[in-house]
Protein backbone atom coordinates (compact mmCIF):
# COMPACT_ATOMS: atom_id res chain seq x y z
CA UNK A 1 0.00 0.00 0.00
CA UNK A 2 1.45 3.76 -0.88
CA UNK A 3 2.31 5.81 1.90
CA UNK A 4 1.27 9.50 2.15
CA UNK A 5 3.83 12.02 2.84
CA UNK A 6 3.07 15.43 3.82
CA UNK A 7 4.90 18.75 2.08
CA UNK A 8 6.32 19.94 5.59
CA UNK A 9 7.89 15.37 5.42
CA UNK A 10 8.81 16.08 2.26
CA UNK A 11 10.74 19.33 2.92
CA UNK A 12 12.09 17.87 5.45
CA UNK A 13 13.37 15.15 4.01
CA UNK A 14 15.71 17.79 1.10
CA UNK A 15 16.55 19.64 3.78
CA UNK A 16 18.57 16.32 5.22
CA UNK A 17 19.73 15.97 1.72
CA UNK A 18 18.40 12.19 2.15
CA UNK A 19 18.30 10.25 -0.27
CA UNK A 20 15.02 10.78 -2.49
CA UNK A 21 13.77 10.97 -5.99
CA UNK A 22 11.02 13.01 -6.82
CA UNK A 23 8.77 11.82 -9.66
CA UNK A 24 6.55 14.08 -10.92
CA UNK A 25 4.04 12.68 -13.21
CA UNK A 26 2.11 16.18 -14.25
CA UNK A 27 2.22 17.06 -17.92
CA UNK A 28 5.30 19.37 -19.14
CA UNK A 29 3.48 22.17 -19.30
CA UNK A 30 2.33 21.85 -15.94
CA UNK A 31 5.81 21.15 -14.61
CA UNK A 32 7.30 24.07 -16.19
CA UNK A 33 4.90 26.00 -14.28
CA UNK A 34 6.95 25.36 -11.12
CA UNK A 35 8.02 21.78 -9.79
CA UNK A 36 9.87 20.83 -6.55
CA UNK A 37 13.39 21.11 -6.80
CA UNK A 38 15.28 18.68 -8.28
CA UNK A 39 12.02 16.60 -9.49
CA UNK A 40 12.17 14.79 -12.77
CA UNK A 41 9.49 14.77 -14.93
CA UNK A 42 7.50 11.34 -15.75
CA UNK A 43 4.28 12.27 -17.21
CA UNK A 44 1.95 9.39 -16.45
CA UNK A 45 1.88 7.80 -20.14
CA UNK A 46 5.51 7.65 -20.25
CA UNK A 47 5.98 6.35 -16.88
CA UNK A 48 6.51 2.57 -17.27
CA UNK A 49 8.92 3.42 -19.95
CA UNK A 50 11.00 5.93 -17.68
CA UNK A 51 10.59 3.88 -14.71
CA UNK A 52 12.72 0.69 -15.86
CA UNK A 53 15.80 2.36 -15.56
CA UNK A 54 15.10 3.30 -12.32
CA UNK A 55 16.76 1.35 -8.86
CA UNK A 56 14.19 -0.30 -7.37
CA UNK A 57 15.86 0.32 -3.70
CA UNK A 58 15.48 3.91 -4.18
CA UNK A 59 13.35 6.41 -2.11
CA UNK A 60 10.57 7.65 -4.85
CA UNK A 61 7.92 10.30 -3.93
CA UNK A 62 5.52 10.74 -6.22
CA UNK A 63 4.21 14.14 -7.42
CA UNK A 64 0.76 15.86 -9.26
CA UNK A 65 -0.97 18.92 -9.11
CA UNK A 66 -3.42 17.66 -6.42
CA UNK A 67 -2.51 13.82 -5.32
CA UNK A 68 -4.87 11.96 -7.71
CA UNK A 69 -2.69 11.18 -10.21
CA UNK A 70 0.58 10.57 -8.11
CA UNK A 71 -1.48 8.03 -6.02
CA UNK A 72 -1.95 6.45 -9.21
CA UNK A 73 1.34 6.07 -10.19
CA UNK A 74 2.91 4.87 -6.73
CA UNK A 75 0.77 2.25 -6.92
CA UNK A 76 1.54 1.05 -10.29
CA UNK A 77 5.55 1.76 -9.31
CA UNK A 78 4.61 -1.03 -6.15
CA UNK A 79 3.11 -3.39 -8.93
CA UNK A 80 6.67 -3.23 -11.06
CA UNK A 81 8.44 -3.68 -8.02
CA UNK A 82 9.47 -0.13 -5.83
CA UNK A 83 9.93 -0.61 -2.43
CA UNK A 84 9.84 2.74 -1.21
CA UNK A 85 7.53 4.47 -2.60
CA UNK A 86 5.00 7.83 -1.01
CA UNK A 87 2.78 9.87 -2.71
CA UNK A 88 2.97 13.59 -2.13
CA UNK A 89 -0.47 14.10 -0.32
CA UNK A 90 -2.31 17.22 -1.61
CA UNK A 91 0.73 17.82 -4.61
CA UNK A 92 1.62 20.78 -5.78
CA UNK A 93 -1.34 22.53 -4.30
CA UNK A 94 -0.43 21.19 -0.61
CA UNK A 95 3.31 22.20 -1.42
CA UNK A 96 4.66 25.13 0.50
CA UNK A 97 8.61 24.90 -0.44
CA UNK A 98 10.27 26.59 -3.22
CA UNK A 99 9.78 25.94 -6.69
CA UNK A 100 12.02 25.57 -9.84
């Protein structure tokens, strides 16, 4: 089952510098309307392809403009096989941070 994180988690997290990749499955003219730094963009019809040359092992937190669609896509990263895997809760519109 996908995990919620919150934004303040999430900050959090960057501001440890752990570990994370941040997937955000919003359309590209969506994310070049501000993302969370350092997120790569995986737009949900291209992220099966993207996501096989991903490490499994790795931290992943998923990313849309509300939740819906990130929820989505964790689960179907659990199905091929992600360990770690959260779903932004509220996504970009819960996100308080700063933006690239």
């Amino acid at each position: 089952m996908v995990t919620d994180i919150t934004q303040k988690e999430l900050q959090e997290w960057l501001d440890e510098r752990r570990p994370v990749m941040i997937v955000d499955v919003r359309e590209p003219a969506e994310f070049s309307n501000g993302h969370v730094p350092g997120a790569q963009l995986a737009p949900l019809k291209e992220l099966a392809d993207k996501a096989q040359t991903w490490d499994q092992d790795t931290q992943v937190v998923v990313v849309c403009h509300s939740g819906n669609r990130s929820q989505r896509a964790a689960a179907w990263l659990e199905q091929m096989g992600f360990r770690h895997v959260s779903n932004l809760s509220g996504g970009m519109q819960a996100w308080r941070g700063p933006v690239e």
